[in-house]
C-alpha atoms as a PDB file:
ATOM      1  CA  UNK A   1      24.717 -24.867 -15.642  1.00  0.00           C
ATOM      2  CA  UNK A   2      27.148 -27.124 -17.189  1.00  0.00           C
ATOM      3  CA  UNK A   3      30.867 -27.449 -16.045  1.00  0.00           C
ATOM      4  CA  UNK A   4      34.078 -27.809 -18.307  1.00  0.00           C
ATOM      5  CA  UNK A   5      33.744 -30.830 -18.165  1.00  0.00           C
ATOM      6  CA  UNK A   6      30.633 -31.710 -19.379  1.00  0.00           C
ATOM      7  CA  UNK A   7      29.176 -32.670 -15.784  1.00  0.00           C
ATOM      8  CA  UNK A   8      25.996 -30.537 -13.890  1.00  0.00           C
ATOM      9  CA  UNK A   9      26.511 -29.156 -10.927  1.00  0.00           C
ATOM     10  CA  UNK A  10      23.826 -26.918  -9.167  1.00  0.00           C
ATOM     11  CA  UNK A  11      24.231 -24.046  -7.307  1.00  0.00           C
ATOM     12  CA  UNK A  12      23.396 -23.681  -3.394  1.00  0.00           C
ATOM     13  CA  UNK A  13      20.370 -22.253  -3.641  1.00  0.00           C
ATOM     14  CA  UNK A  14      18.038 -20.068  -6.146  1.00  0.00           C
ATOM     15  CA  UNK A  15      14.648 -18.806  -6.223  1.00  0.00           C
ATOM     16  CA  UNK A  16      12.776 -17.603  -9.610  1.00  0.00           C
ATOM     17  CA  UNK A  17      11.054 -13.981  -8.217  1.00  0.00           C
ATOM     18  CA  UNK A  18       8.983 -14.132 -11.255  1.00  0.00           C
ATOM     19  CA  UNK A  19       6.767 -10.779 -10.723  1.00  0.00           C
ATOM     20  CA  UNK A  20       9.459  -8.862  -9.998  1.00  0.00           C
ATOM     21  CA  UNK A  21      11.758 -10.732 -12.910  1.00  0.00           C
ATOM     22  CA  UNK A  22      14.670 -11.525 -10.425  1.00  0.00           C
ATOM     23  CA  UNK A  23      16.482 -14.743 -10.234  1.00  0.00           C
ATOM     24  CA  UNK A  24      18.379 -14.844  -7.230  1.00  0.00           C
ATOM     25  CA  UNK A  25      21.427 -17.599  -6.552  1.00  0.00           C
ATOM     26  CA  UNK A  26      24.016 -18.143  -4.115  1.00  0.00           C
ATOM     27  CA  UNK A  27      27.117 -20.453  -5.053  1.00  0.00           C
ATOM     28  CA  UNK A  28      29.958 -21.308  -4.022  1.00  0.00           C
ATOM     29  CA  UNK A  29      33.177 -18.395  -4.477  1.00  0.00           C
ATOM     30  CA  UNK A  30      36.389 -18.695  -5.457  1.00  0.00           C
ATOM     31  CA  UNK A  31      37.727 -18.709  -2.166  1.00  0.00           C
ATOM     32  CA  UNK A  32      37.318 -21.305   1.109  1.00  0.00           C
ATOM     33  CA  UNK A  33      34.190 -19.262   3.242  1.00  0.00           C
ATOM     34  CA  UNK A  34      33.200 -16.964  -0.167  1.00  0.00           C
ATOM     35  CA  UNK A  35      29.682 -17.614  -1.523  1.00  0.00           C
ATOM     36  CA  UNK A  36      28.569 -15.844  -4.523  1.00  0.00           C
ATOM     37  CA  UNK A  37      24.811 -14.171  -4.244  1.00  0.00           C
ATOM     38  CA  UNK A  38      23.738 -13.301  -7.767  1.00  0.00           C
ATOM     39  CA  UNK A  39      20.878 -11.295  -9.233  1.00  0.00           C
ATOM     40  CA  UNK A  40      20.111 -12.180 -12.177  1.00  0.00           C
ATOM     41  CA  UNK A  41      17.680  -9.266 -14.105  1.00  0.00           C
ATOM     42  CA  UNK A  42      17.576 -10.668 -17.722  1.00  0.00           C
ATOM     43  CA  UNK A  43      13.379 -11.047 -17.595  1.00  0.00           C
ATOM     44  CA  UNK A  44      13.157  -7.939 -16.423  1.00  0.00           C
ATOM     45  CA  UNK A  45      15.138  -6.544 -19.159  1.00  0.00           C
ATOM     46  CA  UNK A  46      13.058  -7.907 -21.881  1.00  0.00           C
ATOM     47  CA  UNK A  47      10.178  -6.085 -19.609  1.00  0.00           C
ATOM     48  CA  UNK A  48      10.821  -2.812 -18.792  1.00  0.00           C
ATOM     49  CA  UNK A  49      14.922  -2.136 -20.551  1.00  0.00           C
ATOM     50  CA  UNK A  50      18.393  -2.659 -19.510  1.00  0.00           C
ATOM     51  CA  UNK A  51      18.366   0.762 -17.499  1.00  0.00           C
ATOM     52  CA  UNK A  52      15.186   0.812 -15.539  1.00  0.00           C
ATOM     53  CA  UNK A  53      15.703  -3.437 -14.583  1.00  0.00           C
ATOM     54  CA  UNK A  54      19.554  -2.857 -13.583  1.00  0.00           C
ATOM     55  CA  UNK A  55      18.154   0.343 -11.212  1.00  0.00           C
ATOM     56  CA  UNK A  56      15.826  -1.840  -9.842  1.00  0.00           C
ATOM     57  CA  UNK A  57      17.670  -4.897  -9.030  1.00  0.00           C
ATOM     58  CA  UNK A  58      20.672  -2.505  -7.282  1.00  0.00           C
ATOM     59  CA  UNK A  59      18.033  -1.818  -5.202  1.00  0.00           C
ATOM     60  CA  UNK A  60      17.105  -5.495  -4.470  1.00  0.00           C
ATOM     61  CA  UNK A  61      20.582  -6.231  -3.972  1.00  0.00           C
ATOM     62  CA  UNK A  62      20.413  -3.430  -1.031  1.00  0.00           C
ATOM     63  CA  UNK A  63      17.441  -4.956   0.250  1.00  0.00           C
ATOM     64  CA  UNK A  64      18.607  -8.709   0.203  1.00  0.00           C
ATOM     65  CA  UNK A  65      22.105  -7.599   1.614  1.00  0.00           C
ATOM     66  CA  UNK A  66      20.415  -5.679   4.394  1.00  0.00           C
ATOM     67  CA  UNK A  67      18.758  -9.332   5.260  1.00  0.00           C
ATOM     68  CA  UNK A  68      21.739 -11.232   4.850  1.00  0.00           C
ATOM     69  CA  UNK A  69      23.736  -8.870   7.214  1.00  0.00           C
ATOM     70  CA  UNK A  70      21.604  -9.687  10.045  1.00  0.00           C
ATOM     71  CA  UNK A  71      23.371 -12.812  10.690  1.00  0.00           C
ATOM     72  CA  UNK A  72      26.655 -12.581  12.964  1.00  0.00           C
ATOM     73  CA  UNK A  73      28.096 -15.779  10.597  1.00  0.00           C
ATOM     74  CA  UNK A  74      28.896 -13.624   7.576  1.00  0.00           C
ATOM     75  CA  UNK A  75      29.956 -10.554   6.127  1.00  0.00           C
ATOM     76  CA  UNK A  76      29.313  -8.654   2.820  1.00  0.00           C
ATOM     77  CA  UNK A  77      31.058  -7.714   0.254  1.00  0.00           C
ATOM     78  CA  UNK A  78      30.672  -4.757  -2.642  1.00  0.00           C
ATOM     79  CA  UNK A  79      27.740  -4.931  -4.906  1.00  0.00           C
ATOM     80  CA  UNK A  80      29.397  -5.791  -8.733  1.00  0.00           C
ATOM     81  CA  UNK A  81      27.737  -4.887 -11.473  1.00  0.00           C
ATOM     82  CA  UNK A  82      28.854  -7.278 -14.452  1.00  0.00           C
ATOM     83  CA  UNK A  83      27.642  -5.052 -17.280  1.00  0.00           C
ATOM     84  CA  UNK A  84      30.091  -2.150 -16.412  1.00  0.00           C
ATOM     85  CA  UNK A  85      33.899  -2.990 -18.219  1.00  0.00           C
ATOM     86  CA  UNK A  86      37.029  -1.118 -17.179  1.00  0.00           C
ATOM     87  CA  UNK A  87      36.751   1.064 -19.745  1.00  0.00           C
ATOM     88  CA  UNK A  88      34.664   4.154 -18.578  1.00  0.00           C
ATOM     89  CA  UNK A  89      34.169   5.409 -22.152  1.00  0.00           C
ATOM     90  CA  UNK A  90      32.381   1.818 -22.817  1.00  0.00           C
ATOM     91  CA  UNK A  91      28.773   1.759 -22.815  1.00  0.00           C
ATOM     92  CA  UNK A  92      26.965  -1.075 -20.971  1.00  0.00           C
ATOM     93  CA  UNK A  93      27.567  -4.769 -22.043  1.00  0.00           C
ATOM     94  CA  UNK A  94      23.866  -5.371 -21.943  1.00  0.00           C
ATOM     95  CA  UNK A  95      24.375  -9.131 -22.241  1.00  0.00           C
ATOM     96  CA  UNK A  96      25.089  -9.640 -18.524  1.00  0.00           C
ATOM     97  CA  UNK A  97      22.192  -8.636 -17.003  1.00  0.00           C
ATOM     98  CA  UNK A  98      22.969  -9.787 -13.284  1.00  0.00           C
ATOM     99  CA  UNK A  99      24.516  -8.325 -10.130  1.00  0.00           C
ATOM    100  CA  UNK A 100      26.766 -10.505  -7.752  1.00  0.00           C
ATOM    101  CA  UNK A 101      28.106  -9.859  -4.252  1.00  0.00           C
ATOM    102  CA  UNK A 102      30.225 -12.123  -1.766  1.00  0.00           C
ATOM    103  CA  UNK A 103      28.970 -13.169   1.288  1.00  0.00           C
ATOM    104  CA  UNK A 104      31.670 -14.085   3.352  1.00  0.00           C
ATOM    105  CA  UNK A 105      31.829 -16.485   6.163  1.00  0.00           C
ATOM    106  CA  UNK A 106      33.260 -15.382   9.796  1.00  0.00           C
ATOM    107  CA  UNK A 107      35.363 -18.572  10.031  1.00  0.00           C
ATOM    108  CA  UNK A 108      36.480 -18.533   6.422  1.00  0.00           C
ATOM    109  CA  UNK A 109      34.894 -21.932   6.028  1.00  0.00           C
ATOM    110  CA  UNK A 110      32.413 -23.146   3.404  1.00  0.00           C
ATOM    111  CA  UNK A 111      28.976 -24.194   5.885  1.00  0.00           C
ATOM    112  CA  UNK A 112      26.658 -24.522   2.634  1.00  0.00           C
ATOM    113  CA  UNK A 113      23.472 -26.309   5.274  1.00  0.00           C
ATOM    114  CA  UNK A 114      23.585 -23.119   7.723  1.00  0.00           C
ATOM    115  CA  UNK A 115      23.943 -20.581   4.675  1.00  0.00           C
ATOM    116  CA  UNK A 116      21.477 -22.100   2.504  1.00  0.00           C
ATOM    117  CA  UNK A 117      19.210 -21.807   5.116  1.00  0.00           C
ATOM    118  CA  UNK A 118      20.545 -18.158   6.285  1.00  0.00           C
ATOM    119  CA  UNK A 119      20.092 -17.072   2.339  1.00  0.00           C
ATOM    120  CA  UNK A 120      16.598 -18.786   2.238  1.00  0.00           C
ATOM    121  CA  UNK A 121      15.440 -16.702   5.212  1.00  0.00           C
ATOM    122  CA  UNK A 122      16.967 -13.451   3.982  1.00  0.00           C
ATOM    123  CA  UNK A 123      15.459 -13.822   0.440  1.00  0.00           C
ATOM    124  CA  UNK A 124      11.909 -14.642   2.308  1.00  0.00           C
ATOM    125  CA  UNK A 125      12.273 -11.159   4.199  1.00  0.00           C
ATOM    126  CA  UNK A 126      13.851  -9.770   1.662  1.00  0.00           C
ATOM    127  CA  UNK A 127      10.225 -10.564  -0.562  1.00  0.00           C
ATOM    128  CA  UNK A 128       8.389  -9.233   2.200  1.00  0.00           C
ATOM    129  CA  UNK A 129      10.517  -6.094   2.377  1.00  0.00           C
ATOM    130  CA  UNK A 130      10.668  -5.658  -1.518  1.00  0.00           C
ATOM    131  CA  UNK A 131       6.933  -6.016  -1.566  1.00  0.00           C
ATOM    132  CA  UNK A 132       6.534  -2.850   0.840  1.00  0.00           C
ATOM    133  CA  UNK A 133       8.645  -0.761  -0.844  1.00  0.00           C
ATOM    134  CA  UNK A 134       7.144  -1.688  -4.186  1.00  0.00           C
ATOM    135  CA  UNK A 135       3.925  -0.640  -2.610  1.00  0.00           C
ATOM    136  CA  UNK A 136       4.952   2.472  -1.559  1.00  0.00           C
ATOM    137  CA  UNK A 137       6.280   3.493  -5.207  1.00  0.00           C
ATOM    138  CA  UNK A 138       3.342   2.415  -6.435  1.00  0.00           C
ATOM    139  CA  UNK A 139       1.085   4.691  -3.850  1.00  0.00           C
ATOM    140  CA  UNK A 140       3.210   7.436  -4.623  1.00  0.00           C
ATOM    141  CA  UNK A 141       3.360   7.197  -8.438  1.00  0.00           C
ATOM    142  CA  UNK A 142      -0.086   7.168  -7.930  1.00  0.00           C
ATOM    143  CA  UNK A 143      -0.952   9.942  -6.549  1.00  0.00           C
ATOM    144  CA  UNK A 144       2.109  11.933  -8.412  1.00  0.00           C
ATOM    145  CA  UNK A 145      -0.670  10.696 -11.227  1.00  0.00           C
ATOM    146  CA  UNK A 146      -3.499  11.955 -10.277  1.00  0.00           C
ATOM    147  CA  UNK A 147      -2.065  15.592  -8.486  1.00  0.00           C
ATOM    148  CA  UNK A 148      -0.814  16.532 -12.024  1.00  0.00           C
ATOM    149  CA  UNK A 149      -3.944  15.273 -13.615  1.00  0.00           C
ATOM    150  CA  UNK A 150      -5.247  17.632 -10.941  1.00  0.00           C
ATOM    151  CA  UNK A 151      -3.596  20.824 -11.876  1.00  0.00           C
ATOM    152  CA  UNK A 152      -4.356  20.101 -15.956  1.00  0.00           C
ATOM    153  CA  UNK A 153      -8.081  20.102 -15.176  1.00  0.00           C
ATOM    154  CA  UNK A 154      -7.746  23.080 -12.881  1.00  0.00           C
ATOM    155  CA  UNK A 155      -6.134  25.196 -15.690  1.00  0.00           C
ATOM    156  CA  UNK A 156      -8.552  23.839 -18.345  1.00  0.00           C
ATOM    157  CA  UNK A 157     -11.378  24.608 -15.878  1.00  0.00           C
ATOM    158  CA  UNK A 158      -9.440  28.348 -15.750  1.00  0.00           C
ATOM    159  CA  UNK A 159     -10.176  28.824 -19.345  1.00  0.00           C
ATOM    160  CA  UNK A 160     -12.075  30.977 -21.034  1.00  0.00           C
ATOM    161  CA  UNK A 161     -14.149  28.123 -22.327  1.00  0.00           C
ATOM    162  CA  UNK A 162     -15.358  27.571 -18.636  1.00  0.00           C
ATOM    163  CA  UNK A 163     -15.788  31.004 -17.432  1.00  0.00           C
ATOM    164  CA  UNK A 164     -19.595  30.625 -17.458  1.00  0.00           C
ATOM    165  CA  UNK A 165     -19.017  27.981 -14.931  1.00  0.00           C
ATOM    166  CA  UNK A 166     -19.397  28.522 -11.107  1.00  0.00           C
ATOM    167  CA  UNK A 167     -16.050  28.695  -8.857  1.00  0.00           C
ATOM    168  CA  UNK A 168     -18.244  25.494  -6.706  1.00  0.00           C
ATOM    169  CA  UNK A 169     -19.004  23.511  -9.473  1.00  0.00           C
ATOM    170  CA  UNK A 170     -15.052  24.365 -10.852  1.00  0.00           C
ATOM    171  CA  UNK A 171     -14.017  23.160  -6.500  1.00  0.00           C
ATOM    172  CA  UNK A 172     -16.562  19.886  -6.963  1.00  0.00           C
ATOM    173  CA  UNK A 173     -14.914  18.651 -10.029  1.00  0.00           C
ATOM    174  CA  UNK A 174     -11.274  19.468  -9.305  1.00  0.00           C
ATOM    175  CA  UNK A 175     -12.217  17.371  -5.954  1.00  0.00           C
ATOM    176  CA  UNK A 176     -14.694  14.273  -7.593  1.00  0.00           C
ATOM    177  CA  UNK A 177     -12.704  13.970 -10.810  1.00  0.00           C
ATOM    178  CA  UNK A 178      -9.463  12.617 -10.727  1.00  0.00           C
ATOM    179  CA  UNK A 179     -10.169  10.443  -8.292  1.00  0.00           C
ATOM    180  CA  UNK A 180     -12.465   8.930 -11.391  1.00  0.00           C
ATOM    181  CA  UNK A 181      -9.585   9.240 -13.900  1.00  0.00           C
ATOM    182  CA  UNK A 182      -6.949   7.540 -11.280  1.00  0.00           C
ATOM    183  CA  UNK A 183      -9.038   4.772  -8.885  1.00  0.00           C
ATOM    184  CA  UNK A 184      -7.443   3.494  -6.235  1.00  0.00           C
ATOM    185  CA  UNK A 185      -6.141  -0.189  -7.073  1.00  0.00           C
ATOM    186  CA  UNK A 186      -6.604  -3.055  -5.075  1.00  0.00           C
ATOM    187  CA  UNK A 187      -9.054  -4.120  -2.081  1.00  0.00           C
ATOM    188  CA  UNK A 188     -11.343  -1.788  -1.681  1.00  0.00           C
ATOM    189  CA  UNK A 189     -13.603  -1.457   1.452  1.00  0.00           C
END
């Protein structure tokens, strides 16, 4: 980042979260004790759309925000959304692709050593946490996946072109199947 005045200036902290397309930052506020956590969604954008990246970095903001809470030295603030204008009949601005939301220090004093560190340890749980419930989706988009597949073969197998076909042969495949069309990802035994 630049400032007006032609000079750098860096922000507290940052971390790229490049599988997940996140960039998360903390900076300074506008006000003495008021940090600035943003969540920056712009790779994930160009991934998977505006909609489906600003959905899922809300929910990383409620994820990193449940982290940050667990510290007694701050407080939170609302979750603002940058893309949304005053105007409720205006669509999106899908150029501002980030989320931002205050952190707030108990004393009302900047202590940028204790809350880099507090922000570094929240956005490391905050992986680990994201990482779970990523895993879960995935588990249960999974097998949402292969359930319908599930039903599909059951009514083809209902047909009249497989009426010749035994109702244990019809149970065998509707159980060895889909597993075949959906495997399981990742380590196996």
């Amino acid at each position: 980042m630049a400032a007006e005045d032609g000079e750098s200036f860096e922000v507290l902290a940052e971390q790229r979260l490049g599988r997940q397309g996140f960039h998360v930052k903390l900076d300074w506020g506008f006000e003495e004790g008021v940090y600035c956590a943003y969540v920056e969604f712009d790779d994930l954008a160009s991934r998977v759309g505006f909609t489906a990246a600003r959905r899922q970095a809300g929910e990383y903001c409620a994820v990193l925000k449940t982290q940050l809470a667990r510290s007694a030295r701050c407080s939170l603030g609302e979750t603002e959304d940058a893309s949304r204008s005053g105007d409720p009949g205006r669509r999106r601005d899908l150029e501002l692709t980030y989320l931002t939301f205050p952190v707030l220090t108990a004393d009302g004093q900047f202590h940028d050593d204790a809350m880099k560190e507090q922000f570094r340890l929240a956005l490391m749980r905050a992986g680990q946490q994201w990482d779970q419930v990523q895993a879960r989706a995935d588990t249960q988009r999974h097998a949402g996946r292969q359930e319908a597949f599930r039903q599909r073969l059951g009514a083809l197998l209902a047909g009249d072109a497989y009426a010749a076909v035994d109702a244990a042969t019809k149970a065998r495949l509707l159980d060895e199947v889909p597993p075949l069309a959906f495997p399981v990802r990742g380590i196996g035994p």
